[in-house]
N, C-alpha and C. Protein backbone atom coordinates (compact mmCIF):
# COMPACT_ATOMS: atom_id res chain seq x y z
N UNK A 1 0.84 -1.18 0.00
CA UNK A 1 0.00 0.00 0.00
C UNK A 1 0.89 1.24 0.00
N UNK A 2 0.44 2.49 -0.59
CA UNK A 2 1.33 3.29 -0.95
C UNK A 2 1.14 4.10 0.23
N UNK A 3 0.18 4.53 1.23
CA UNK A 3 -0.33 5.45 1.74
C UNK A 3 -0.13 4.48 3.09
N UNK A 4 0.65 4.77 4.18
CA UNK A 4 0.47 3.41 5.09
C UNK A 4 0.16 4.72 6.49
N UNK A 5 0.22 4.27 7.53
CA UNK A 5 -0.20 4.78 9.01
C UNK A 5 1.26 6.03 8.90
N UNK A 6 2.21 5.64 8.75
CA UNK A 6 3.41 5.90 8.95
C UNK A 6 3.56 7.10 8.23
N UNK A 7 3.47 7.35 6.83
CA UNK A 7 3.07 8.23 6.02
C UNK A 7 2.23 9.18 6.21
N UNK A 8 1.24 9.05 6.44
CA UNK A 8 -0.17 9.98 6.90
C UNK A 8 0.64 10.75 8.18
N UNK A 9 1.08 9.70 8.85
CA UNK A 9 1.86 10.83 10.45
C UNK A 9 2.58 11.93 9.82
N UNK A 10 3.50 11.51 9.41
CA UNK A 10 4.50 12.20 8.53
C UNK A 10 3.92 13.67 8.02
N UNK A 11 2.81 13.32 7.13
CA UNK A 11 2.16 14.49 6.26
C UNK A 11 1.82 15.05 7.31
N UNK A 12 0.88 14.73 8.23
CA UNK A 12 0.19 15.50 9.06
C UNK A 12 1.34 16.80 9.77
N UNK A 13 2.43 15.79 10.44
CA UNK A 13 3.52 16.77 11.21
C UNK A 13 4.08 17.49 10.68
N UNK A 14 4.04 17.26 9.00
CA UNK A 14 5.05 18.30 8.84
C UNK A 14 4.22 19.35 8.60
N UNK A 15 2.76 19.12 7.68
CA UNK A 15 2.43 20.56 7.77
C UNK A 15 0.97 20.77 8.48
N UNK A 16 0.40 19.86 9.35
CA UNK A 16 -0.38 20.65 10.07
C UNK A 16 0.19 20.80 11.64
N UNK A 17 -0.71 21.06 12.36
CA UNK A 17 -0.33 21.30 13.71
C UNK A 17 0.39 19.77 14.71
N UNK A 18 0.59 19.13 14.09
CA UNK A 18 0.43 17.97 15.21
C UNK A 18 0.57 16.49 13.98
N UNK A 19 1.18 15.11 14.50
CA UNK A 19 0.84 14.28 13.66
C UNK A 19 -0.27 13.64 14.03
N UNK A 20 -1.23 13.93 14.50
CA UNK A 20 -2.74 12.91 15.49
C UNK A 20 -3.87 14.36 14.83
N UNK A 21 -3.25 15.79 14.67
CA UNK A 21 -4.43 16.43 14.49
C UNK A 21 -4.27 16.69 12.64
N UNK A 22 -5.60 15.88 12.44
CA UNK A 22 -5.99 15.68 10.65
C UNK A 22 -7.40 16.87 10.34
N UNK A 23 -7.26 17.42 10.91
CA UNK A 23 -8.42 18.41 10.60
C UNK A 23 -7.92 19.89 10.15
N UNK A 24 -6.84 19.97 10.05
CA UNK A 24 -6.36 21.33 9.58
C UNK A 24 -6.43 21.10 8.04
N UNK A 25 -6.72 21.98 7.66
CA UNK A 25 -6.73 22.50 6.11
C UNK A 25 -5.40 22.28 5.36
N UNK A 26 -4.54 22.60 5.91
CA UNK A 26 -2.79 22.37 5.68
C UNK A 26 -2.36 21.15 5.25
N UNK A 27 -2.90 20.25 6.69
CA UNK A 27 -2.82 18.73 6.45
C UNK A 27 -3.71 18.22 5.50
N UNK A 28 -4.69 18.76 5.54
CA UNK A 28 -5.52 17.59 4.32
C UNK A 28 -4.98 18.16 3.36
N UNK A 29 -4.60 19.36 2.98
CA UNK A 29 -4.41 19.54 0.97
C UNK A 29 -3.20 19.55 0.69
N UNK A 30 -2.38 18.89 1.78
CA UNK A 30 -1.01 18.49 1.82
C UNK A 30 -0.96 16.60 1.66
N UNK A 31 -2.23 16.35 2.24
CA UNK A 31 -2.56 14.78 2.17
C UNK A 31 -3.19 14.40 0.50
N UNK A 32 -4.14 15.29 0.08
CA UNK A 32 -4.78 15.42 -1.19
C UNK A 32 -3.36 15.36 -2.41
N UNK A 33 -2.75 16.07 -1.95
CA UNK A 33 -1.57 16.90 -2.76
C UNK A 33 -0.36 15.23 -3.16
N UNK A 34 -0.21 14.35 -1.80
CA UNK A 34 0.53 13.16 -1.98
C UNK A 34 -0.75 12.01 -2.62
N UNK A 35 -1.61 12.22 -2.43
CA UNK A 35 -2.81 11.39 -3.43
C UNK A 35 -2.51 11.37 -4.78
N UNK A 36 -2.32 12.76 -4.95
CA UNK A 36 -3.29 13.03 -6.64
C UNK A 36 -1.55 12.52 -7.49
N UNK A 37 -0.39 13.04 -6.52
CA UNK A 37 0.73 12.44 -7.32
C UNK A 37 0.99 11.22 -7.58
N UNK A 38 0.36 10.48 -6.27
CA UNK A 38 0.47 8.88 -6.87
C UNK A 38 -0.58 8.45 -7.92
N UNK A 39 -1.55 9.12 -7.82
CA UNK A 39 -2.98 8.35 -8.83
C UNK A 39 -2.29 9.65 -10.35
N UNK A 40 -1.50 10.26 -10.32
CA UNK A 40 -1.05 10.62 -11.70
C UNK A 40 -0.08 10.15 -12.28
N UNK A 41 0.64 9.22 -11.62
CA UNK A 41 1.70 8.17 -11.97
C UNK A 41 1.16 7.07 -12.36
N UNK A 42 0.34 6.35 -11.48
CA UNK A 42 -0.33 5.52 -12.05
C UNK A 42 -1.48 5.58 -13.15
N UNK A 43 -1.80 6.97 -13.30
CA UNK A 43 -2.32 6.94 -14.69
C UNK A 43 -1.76 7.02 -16.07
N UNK A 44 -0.61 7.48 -15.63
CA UNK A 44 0.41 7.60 -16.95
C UNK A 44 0.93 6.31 -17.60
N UNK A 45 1.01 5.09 -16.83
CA UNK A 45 1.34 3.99 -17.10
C UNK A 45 -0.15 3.21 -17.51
N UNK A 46 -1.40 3.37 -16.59
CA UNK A 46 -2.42 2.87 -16.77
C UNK A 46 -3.30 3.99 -17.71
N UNK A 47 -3.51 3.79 -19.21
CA UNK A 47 -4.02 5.07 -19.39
C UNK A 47 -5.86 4.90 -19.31
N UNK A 48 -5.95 3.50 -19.51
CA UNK A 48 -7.91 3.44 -19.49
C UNK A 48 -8.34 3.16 -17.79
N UNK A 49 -7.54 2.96 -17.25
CA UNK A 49 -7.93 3.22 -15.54
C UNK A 49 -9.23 3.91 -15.67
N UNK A 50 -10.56 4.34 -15.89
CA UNK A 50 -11.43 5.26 -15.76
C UNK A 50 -11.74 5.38 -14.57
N UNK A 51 -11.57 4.64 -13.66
CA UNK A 51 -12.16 4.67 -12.40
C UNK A 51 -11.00 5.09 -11.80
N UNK A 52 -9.68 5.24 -11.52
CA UNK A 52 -9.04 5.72 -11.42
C UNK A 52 -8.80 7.19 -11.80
N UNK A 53 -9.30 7.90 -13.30
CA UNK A 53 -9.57 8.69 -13.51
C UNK A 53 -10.68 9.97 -12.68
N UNK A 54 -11.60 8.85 -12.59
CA UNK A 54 -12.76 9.76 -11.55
C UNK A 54 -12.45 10.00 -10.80
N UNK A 55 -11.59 8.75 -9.65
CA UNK A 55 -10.61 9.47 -8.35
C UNK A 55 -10.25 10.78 -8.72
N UNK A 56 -9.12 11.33 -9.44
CA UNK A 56 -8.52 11.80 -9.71
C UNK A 56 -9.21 12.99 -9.40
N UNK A 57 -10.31 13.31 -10.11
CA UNK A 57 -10.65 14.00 -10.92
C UNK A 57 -11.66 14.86 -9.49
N UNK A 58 -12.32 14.17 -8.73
CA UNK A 58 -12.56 13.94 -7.19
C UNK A 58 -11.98 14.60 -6.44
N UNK A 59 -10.58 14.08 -6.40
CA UNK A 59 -9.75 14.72 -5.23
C UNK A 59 -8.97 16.21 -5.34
N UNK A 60 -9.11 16.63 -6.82
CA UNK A 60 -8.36 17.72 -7.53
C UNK A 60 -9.41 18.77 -6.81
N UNK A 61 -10.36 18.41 -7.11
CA UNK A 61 -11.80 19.42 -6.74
C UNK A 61 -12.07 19.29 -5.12
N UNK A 62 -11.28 18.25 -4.16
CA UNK A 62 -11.36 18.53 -2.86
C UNK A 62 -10.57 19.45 -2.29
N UNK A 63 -9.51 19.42 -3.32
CA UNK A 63 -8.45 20.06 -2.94
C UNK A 63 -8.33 21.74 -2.90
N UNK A 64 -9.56 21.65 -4.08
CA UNK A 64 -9.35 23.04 -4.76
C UNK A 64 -10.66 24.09 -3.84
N UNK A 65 -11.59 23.38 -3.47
CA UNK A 65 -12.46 23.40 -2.24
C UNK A 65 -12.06 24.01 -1.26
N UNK A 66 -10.78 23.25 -0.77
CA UNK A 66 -10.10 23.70 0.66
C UNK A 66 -9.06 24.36 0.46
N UNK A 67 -8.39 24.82 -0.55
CA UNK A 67 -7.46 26.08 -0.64
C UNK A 67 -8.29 27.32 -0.96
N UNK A 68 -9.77 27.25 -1.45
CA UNK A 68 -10.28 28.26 -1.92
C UNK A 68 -11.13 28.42 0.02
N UNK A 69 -10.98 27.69 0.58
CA UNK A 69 -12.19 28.47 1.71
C UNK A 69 -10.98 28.78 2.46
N UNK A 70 -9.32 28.32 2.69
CA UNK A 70 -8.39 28.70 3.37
C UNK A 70 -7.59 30.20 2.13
N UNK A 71 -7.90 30.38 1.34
CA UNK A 71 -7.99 31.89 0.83
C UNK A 71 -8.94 32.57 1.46
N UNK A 72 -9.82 32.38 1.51
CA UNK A 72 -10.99 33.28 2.26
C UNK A 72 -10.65 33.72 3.40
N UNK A 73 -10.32 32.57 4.91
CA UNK A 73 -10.55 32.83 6.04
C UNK A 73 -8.88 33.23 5.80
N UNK A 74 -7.72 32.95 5.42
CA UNK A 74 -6.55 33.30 6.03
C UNK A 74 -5.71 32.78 4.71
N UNK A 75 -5.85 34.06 4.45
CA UNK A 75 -4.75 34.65 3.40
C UNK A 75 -3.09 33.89 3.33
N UNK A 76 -2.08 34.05 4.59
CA UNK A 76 -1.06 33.63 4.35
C UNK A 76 -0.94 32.27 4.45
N UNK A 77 -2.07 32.16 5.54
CA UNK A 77 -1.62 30.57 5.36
C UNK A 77 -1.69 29.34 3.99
N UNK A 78 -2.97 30.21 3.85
CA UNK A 78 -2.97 29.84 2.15
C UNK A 78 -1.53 29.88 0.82
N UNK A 79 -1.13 30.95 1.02
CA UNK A 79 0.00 31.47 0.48
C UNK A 79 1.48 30.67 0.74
N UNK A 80 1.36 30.64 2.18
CA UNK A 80 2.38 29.08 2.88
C UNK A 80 2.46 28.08 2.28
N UNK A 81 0.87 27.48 1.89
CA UNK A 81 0.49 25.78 1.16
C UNK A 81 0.62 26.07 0.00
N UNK A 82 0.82 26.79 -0.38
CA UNK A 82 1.10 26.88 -1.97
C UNK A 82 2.74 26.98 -2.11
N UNK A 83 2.80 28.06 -1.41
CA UNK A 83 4.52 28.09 -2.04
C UNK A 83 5.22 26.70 -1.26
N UNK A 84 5.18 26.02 -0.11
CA UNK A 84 5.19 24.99 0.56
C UNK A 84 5.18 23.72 -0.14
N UNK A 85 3.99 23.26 -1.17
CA UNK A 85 3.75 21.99 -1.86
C UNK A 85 3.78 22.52 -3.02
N UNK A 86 4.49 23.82 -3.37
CA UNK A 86 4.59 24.21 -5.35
C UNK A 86 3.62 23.67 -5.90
N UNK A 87 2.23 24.13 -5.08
CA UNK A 87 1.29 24.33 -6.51
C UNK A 87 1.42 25.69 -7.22
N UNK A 88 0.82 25.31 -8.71
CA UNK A 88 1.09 26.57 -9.67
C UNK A 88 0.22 27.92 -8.85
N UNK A 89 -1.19 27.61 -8.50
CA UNK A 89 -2.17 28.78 -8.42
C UNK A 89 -1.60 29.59 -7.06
């Protein structure tokens, strides 16, 4: 499994508050963010995956959800997760 207990800690500590607290905005589109890179690797090799595709396609829009309501309430921190996990927007 690509995503194990061990991993998830990891994501969580480094960029939300804590590795046990998963409710920060930081951590999940930092968790979303190690998703969408593995299910875009594996689509590049798998190209009719469709259901794999829909994942994809799912989690891009969870992601984009929770950087757009963490623009709203708090500006830098937003600005942090971006320059932080080099997304383009």
């Amino acid at each position: 499994m690509y995503l194990t207990t061990e991993k998830k800690q990891e994501i969580f500590a480094k960029h939300g508050k804590s590795a046990t607290d998963t409710g920060t905005s930081e951590g999940q589109i930092a968790l979303f963010s190690f998703r969408i890179s593995h299910l875009t690797e594996h689509l590049k090799k798998n190209k009719k995956d469709y259901n794999t595709q829909r994942s994809l396609i799912k989690l891009v829009g969870k992601r984009r959800s929770l950087l757009d309501y963490l623009h709203k309430t708090d500006i830098t921190r937003y600005r942090a997760i971006v320059k932080e996990l080099d997304l383009r927007r």
